[in-house]
PDB file of N, CA and C in Angstrom:
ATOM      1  N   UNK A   1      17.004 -17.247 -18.248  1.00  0.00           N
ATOM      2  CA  UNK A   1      17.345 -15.858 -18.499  1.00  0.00           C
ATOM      3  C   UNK A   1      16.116 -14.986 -18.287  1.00  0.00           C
ATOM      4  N   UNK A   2      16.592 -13.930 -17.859  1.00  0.00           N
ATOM      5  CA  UNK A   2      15.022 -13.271 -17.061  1.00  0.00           C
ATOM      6  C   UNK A   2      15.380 -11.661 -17.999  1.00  0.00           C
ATOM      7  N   UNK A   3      14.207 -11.712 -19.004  1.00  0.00           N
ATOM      8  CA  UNK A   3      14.067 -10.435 -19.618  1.00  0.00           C
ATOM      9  C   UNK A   3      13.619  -9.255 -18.550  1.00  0.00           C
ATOM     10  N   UNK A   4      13.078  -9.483 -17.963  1.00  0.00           N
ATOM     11  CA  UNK A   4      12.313  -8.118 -17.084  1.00  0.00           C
ATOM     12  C   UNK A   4      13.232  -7.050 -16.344  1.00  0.00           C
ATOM     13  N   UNK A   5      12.697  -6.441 -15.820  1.00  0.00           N
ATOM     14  CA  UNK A   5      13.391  -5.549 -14.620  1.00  0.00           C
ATOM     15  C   UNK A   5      14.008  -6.047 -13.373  1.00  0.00           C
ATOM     16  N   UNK A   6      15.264  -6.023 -12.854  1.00  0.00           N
ATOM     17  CA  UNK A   6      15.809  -6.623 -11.612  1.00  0.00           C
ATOM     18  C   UNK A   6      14.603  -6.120 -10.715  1.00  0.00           C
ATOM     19  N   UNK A   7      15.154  -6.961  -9.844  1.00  0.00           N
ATOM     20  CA  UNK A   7      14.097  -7.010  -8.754  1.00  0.00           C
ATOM     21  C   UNK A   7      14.648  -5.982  -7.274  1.00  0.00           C
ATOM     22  N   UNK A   8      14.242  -4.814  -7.005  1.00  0.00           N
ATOM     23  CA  UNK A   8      14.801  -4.146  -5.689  1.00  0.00           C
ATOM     24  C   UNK A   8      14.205  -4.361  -4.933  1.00  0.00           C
ATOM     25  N   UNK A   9      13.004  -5.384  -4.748  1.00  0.00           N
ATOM     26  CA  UNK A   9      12.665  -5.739  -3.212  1.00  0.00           C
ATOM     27  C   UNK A   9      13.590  -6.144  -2.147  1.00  0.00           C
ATOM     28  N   UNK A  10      13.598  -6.188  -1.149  1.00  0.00           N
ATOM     29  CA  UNK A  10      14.114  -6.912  -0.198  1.00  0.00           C
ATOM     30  C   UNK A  10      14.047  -8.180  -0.125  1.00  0.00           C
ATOM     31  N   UNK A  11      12.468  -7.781   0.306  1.00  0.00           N
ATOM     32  CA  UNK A  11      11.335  -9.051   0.873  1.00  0.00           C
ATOM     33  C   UNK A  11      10.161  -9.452   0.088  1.00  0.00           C
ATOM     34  N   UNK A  12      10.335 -10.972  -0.017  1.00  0.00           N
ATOM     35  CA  UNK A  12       9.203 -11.267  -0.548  1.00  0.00           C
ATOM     36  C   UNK A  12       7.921 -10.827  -0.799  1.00  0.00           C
ATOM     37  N   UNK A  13       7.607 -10.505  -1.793  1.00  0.00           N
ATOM     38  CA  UNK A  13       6.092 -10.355  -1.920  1.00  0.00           C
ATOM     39  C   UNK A  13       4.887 -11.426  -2.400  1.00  0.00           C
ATOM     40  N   UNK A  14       3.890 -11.302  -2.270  1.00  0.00           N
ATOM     41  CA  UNK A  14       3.156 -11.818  -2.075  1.00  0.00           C
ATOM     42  C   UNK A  14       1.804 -11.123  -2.913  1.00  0.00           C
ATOM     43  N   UNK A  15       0.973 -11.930  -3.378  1.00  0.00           N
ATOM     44  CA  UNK A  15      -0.144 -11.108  -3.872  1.00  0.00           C
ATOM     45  C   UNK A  15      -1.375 -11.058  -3.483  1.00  0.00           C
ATOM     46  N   UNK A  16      -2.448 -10.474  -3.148  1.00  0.00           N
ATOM     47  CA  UNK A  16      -3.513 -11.059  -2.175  1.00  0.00           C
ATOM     48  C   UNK A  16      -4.562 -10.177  -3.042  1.00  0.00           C
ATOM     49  N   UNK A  17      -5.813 -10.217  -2.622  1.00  0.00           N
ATOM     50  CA  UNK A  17      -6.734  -9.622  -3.013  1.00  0.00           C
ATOM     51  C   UNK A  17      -8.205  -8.853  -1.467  1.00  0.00           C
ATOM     52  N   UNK A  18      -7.097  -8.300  -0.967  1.00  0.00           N
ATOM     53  CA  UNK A  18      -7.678  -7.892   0.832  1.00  0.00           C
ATOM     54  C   UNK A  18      -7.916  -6.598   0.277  1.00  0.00           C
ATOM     55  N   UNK A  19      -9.228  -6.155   1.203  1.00  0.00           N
ATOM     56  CA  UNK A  19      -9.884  -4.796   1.055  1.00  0.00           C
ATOM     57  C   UNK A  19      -9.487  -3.744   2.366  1.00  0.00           C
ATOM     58  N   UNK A  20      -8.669  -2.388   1.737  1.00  0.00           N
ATOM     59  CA  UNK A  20      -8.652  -1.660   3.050  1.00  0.00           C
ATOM     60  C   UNK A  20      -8.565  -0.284   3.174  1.00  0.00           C
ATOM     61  N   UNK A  21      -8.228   0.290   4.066  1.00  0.00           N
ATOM     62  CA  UNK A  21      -8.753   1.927   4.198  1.00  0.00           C
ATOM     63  C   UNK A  21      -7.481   2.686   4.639  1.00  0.00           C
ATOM     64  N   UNK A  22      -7.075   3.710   3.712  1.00  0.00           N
ATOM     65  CA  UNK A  22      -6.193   4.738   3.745  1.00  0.00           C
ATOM     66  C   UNK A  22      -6.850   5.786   5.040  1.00  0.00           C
ATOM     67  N   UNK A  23      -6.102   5.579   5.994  1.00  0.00           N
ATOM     68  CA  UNK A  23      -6.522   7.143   6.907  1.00  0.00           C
ATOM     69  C   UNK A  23      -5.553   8.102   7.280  1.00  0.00           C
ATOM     70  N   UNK A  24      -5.739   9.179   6.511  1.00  0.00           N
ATOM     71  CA  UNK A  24      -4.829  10.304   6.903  1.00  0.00           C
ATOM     72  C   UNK A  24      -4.663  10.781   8.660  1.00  0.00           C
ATOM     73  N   UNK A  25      -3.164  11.020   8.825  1.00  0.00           N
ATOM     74  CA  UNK A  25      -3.588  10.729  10.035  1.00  0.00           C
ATOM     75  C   UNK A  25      -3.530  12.177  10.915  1.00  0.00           C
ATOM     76  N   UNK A  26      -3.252  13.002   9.913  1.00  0.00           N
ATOM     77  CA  UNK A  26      -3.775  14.273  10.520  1.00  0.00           C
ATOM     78  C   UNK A  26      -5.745  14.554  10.106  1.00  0.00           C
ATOM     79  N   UNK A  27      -6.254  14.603   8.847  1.00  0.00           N
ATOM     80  CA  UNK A  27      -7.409  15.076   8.979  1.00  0.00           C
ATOM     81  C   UNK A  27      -8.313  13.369   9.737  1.00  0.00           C
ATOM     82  N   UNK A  28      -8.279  12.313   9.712  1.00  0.00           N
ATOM     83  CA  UNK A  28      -8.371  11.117   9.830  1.00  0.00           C
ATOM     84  C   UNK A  28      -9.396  10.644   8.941  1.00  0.00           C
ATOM     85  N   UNK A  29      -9.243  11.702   7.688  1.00  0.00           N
ATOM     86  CA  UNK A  29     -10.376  10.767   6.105  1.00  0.00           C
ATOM     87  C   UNK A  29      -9.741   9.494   5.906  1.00  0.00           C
ATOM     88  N   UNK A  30     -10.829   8.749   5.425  1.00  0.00           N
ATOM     89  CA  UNK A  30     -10.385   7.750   4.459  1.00  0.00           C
ATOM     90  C   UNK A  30     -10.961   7.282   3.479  1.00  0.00           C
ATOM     91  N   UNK A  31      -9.552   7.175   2.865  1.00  0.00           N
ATOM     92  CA  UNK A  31      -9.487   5.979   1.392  1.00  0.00           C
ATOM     93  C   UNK A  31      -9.578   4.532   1.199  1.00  0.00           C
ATOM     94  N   UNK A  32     -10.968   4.751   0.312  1.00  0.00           N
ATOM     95  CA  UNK A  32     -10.802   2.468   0.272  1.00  0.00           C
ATOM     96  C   UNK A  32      -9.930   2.675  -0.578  1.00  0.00           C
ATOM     97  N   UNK A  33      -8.920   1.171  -0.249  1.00  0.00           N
ATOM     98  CA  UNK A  33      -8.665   0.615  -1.622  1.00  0.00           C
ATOM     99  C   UNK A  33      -8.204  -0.559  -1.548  1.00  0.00           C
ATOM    100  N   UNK A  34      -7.813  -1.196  -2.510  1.00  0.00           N
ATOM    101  CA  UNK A  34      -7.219  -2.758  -2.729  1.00  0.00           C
ATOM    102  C   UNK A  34      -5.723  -2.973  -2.461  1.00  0.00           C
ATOM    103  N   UNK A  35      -5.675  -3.765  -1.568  1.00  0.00           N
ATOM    104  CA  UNK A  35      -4.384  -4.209  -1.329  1.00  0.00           C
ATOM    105  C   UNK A  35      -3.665  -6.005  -2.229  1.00  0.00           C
ATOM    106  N   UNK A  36      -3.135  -5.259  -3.179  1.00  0.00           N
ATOM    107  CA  UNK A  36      -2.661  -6.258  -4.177  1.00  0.00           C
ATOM    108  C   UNK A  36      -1.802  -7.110  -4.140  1.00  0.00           C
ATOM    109  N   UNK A  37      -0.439  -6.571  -3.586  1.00  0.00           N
ATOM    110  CA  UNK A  37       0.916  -7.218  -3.194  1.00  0.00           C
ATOM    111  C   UNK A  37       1.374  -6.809  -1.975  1.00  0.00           C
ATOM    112  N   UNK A  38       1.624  -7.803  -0.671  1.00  0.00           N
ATOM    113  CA  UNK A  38       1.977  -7.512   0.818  1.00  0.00           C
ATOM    114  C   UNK A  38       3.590  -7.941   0.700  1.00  0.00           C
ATOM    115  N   UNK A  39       4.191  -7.639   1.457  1.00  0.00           N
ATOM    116  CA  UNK A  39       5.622  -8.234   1.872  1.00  0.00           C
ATOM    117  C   UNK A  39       5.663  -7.538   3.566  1.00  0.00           C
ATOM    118  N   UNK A  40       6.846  -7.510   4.040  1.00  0.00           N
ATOM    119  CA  UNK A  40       7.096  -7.586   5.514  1.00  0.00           C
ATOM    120  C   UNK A  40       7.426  -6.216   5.444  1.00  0.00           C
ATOM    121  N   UNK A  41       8.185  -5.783   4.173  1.00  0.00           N
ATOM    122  CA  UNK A  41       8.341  -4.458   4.653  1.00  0.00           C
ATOM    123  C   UNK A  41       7.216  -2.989   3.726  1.00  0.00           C
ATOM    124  N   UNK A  42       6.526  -3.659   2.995  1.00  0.00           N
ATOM    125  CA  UNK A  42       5.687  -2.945   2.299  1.00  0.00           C
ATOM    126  C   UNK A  42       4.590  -3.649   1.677  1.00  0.00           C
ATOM    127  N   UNK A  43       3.876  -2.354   0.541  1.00  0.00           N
ATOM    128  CA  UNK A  43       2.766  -2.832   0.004  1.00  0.00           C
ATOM    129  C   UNK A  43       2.499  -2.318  -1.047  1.00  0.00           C
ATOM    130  N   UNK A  44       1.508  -2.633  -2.081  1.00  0.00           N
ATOM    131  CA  UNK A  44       1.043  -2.184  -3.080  1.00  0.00           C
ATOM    132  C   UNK A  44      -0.587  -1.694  -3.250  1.00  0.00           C
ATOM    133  N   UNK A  45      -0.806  -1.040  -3.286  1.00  0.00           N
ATOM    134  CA  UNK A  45      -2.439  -0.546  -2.844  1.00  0.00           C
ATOM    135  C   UNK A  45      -2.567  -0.317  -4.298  1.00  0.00           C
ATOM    136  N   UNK A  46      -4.150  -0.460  -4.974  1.00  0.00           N
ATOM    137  CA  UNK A  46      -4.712  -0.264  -5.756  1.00  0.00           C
ATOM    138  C   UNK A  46      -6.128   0.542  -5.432  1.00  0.00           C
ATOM    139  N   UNK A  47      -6.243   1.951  -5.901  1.00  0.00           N
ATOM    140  CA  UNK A  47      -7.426   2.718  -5.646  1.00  0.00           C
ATOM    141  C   UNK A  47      -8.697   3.374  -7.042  1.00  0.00           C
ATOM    142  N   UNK A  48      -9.519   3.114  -6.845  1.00  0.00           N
ATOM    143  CA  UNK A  48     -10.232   3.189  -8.142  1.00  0.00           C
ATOM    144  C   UNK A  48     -10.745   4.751  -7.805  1.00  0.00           C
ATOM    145  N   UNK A  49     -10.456   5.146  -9.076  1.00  0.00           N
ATOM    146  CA  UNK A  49     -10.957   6.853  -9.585  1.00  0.00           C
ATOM    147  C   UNK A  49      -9.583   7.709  -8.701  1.00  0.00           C
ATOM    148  N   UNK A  50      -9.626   9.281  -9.003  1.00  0.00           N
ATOM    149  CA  UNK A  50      -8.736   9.666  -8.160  1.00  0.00           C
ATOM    150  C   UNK A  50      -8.828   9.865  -6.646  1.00  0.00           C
ATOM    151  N   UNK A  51      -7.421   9.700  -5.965  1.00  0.00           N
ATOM    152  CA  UNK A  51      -7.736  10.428  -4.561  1.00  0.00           C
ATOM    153  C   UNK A  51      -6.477  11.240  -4.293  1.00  0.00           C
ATOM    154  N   UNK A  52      -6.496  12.032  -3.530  1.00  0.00           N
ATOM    155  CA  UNK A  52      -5.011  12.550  -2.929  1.00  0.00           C
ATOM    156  C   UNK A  52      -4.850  11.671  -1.630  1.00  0.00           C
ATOM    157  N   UNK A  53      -4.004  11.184  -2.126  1.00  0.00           N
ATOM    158  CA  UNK A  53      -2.958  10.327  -1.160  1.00  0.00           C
ATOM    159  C   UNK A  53      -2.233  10.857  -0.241  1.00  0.00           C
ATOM    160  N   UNK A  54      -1.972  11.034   1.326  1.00  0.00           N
ATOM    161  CA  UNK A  54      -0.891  11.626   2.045  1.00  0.00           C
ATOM    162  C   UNK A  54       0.206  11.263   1.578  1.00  0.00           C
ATOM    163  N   UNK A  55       1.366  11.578   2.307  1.00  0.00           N
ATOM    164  CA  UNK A  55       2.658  10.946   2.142  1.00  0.00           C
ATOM    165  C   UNK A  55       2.612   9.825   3.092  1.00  0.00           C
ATOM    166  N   UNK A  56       2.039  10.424   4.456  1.00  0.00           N
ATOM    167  CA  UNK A  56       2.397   9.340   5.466  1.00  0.00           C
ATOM    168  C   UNK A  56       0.893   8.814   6.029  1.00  0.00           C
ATOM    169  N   UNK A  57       0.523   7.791   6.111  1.00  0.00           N
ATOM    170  CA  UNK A  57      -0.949   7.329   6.383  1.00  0.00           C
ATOM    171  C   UNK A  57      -0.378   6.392   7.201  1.00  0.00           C
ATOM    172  N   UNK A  58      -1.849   5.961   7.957  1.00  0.00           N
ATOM    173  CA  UNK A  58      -2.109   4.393   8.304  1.00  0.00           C
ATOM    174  C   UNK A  58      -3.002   3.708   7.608  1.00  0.00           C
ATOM    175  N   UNK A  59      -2.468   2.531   7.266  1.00  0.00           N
ATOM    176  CA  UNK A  59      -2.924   1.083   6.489  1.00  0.00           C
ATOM    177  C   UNK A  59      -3.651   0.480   7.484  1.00  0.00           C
ATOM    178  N   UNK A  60      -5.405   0.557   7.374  1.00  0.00           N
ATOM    179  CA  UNK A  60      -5.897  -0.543   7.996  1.00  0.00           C
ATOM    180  C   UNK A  60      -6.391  -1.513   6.723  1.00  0.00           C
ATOM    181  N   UNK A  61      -6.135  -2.799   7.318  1.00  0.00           N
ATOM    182  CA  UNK A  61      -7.126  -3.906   6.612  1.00  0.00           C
ATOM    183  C   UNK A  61      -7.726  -5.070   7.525  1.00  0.00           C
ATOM    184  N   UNK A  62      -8.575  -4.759   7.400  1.00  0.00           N
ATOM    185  CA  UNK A  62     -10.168  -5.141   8.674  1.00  0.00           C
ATOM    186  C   UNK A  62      -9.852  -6.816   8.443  1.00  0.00           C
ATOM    187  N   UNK A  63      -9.142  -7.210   7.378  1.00  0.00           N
ATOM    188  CA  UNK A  63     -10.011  -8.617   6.489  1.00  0.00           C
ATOM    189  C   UNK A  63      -8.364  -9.568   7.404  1.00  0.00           C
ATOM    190  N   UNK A  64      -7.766  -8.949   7.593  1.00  0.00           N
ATOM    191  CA  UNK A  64      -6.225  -9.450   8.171  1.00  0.00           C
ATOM    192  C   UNK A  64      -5.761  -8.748   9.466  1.00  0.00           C
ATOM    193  N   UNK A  65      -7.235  -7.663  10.444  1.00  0.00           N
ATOM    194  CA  UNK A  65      -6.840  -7.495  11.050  1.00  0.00           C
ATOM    195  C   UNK A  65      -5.980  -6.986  11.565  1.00  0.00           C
ATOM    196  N   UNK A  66      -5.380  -6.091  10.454  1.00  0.00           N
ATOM    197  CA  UNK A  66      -3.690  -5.592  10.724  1.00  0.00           C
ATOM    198  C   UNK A  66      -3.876  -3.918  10.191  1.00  0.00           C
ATOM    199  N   UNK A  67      -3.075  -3.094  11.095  1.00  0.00           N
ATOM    200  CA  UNK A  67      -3.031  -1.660  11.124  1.00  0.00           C
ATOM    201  C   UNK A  67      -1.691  -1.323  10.902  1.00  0.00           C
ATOM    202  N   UNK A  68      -0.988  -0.518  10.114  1.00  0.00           N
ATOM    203  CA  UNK A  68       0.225   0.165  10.066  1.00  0.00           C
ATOM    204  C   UNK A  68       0.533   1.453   9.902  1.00  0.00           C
ATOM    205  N   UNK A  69       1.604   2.011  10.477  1.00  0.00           N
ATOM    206  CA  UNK A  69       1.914   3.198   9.908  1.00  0.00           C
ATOM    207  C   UNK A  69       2.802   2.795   8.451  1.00  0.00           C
ATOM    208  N   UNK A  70       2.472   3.795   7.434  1.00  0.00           N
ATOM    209  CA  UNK A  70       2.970   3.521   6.250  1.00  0.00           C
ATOM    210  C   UNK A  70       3.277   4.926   5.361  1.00  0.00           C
ATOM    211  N   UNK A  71       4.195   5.125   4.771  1.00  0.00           N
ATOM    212  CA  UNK A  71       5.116   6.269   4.078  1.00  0.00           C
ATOM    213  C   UNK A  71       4.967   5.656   2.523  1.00  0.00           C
ATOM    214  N   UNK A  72       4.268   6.674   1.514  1.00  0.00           N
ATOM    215  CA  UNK A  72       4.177   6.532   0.395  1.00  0.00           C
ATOM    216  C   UNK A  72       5.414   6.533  -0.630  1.00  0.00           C
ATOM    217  N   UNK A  73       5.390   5.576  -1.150  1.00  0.00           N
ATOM    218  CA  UNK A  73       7.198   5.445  -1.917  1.00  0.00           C
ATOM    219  C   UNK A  73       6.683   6.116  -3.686  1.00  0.00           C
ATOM    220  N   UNK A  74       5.939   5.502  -4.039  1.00  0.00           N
ATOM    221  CA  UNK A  74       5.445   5.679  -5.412  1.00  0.00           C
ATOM    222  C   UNK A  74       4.133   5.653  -5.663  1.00  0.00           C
ATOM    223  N   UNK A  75       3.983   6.035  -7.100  1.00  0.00           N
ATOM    224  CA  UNK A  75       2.636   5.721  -7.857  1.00  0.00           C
ATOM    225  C   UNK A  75       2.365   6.246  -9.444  1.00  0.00           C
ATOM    226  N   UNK A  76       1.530   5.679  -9.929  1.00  0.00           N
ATOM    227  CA  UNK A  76       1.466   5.528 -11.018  1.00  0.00           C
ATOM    228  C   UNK A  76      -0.354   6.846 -11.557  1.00  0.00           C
ATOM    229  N   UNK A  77      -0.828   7.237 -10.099  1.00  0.00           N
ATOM    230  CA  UNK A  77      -1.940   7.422 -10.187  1.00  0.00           C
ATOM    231  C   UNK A  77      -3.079   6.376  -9.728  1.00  0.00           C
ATOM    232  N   UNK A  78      -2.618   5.543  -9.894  1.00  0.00           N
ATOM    233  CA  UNK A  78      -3.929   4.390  -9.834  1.00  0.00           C
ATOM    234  C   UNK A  78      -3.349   3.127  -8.531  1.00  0.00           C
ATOM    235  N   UNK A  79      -2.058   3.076  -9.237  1.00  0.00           N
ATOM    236  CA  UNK A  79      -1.437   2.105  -8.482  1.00  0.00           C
ATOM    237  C   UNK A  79      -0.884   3.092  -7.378  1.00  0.00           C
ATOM    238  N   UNK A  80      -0.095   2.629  -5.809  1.00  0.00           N
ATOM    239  CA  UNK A  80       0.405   3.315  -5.155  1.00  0.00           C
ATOM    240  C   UNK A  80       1.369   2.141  -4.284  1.00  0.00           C
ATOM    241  N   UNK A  81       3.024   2.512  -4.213  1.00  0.00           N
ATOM    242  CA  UNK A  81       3.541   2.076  -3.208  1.00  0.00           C
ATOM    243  C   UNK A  81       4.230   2.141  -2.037  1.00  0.00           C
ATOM    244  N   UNK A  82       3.868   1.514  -0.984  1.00  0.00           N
ATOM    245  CA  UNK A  82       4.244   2.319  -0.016  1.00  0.00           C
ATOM    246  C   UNK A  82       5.107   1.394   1.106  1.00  0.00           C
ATOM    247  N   UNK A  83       5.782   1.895   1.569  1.00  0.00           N
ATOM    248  CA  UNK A  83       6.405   1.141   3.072  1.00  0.00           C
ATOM    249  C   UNK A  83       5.993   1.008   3.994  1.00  0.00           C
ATOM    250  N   UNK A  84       6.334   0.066   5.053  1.00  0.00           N
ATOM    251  CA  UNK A  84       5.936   0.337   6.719  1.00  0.00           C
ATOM    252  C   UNK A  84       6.822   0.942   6.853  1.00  0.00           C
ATOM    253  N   UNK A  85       6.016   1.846   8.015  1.00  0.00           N
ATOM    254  CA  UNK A  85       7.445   2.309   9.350  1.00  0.00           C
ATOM    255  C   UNK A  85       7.275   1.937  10.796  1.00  0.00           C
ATOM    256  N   UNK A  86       6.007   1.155  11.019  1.00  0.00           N
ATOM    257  CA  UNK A  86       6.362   0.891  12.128  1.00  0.00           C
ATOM    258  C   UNK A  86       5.799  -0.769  11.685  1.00  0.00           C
TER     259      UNK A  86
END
């Protein structure tokens, strides 16, 4: 019996501890931050102190080699989640 919250993922997630950079992709700043939980169709980023977050960024992470376009779903302030779109 599972006390917690149902689960609305799709897709598996996964938890990792990979370092990577928020770039807005109109001014092209960026944000470090920690990438906590991956799946196929999203992610969970963790960023220390505040930042303003776009809505729509690209996800690089240097450590996996992998670049995305990505659309911000939520956040907590600290925590942030977001989707791929491409």
């Amino acid at each position: 019996m599972s006390l917690g919250l149902p689960e609305r993922r799709s897709d598996e997630r996964f938890a990792t501890m990979l370092e990577g950079w928020i770039r807005d992709t109109e001014s092209k700043a960026r944000i470090g931050c920690s990438v906590r939980d991956l799946s196929q169709s999203g992610v969970r980023l963790v960023i220390s102190g505040s930042a303003d977050i776009p809505v729509e960024f690209v996800l690089e992470i240097p450590g996996a080699g992998a670049t995305a376009m990505t659309q911000l779903v939520w956040t907590d302030g600290t925590h942030y989640g977001a989707r791929f779109t491409s």
